[in-house]
Protein backbone atom coordinates (compact mmCIF):
# COMPACT_ATOMS: atom_id res chain seq x y z
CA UNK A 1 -28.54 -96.83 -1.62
CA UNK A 2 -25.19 -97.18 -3.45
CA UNK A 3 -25.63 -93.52 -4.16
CA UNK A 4 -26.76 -91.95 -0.76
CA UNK A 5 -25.07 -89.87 1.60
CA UNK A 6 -27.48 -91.55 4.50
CA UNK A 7 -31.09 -93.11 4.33
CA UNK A 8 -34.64 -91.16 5.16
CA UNK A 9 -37.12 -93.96 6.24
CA UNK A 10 -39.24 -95.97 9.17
CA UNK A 11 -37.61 -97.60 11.35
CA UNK A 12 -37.88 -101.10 9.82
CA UNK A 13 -35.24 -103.90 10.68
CA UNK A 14 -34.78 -104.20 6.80
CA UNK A 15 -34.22 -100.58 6.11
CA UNK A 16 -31.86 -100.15 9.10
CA UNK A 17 -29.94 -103.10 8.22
CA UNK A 18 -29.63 -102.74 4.67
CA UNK A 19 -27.89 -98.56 5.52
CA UNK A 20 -25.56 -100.48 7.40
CA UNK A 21 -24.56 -102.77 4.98
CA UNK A 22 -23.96 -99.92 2.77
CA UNK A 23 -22.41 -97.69 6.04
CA UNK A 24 -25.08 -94.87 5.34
CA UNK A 25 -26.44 -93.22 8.53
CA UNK A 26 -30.28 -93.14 8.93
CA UNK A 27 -32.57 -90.62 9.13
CA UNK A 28 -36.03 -92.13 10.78
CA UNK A 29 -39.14 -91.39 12.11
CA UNK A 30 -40.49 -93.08 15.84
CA UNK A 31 -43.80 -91.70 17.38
CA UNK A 32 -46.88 -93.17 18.59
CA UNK A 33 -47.80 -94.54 14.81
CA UNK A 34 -44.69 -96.65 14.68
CA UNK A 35 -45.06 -100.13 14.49
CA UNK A 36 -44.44 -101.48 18.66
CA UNK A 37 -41.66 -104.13 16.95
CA UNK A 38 -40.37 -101.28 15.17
CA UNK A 39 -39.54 -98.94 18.23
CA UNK A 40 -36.50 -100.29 19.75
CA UNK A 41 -34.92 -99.95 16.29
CA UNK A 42 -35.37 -96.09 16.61
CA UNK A 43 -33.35 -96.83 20.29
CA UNK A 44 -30.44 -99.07 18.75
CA UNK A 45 -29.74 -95.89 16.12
CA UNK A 46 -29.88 -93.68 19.24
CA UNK A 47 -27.74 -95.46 21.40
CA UNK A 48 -25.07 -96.46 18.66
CA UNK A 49 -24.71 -92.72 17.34
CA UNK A 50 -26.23 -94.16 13.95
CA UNK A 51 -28.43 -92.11 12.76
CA UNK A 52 -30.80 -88.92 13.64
CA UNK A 53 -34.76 -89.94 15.22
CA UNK A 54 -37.25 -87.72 14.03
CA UNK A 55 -40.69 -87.53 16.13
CA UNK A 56 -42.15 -87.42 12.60
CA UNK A 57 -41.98 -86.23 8.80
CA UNK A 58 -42.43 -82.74 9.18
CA UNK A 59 -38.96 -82.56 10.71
CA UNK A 60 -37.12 -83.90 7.86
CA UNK A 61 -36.38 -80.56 6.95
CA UNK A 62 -34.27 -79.41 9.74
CA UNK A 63 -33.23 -83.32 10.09
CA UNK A 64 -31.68 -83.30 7.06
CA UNK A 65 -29.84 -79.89 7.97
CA UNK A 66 -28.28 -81.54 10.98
CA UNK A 67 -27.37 -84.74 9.35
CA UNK A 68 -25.47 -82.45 6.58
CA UNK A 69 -23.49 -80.67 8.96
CA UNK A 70 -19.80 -82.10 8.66
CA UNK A 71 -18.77 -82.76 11.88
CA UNK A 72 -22.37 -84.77 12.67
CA UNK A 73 -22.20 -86.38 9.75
CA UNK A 74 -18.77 -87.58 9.96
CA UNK A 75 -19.77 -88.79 13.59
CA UNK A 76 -22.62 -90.92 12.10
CA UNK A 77 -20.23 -92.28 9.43
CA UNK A 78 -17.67 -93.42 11.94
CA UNK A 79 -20.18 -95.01 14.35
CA UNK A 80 -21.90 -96.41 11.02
CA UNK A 81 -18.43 -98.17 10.06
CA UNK A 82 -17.75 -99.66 13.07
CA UNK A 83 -21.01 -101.62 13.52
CA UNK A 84 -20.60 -105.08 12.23
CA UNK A 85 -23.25 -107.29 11.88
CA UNK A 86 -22.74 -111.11 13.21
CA UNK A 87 -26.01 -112.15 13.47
CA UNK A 88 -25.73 -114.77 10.40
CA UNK A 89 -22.52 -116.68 12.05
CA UNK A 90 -24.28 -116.40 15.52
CA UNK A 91 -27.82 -117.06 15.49
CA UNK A 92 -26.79 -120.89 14.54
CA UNK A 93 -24.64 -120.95 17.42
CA UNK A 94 -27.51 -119.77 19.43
CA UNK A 95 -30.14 -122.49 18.26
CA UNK A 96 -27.47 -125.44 18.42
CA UNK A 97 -27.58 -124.29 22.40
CA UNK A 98 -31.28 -124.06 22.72
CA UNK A 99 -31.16 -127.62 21.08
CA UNK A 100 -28.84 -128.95 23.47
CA UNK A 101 -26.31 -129.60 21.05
CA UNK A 102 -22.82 -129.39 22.66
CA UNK A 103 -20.72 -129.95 19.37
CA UNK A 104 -21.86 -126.64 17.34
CA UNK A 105 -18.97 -125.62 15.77
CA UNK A 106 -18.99 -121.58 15.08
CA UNK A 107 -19.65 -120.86 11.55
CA UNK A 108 -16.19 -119.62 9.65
CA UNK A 109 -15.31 -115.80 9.54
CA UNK A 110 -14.61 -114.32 6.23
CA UNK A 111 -14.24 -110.29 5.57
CA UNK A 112 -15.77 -111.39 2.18
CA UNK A 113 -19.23 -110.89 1.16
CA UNK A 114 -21.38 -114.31 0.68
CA UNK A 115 -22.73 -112.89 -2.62
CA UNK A 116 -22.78 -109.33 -4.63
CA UNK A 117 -24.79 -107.70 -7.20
CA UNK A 118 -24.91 -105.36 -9.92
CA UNK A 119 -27.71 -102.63 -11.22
């Protein structure tokens, strides 16, 4: 992905999550196939301004078209960018409260990534 201009896939959390890590807009596909866990995905990338929904692969074509056009792309780009993901500070904030515990401290914030890698 360290290469793309944006990512062509399903709807997966993993897919999704990983092109916004990487602040690439998606491309994906929701229809009556999708997986039912999979389908509000294809709503977050619509609501955000993420991304372009396809009703399936034979629109890639003029989906990829549209996400090429400048002005759309650099729409999906901006959106992309300003989507930060909290989930790994929160979600133990949220189980300390389901487990009654009143102390939980919030995790610390750092701009840095926890750990890189290199091809």
């Amino acid at each position: 992905m360290r290469a793309a201009d944006f990512l062509i896939g399903k709807p997966g959390p993993g897919s999704i999550a990983e092109a916004m890590v990487r602040k690439l807009p998606v491309l994906i596909e929701c229809n009556a196939w999708t997986l039912p866990q999979e389908r509000y995905n294809a709503e977050w990338v619509k609501e955000k301004g993420v991304g372009i929904v396809l009703k399936g692969f034979d629109e890639v074509v003029d989906g990829v078209k549209r996400m090429l056009e400048p002005a759309t792309l650099a729409a999906f780009r901006k959106n992309v960018s300003a989507q930060e993901n909290r989930a790994v500070f929160e979600i133990p904030q949220i189980l300390a409260k389901l487990l009654g515990e009143s102390s939980a401290k919030p995790f610390p914030v750092s701009s840095t990534p926890v750990a890189t890698h290199t091809l």
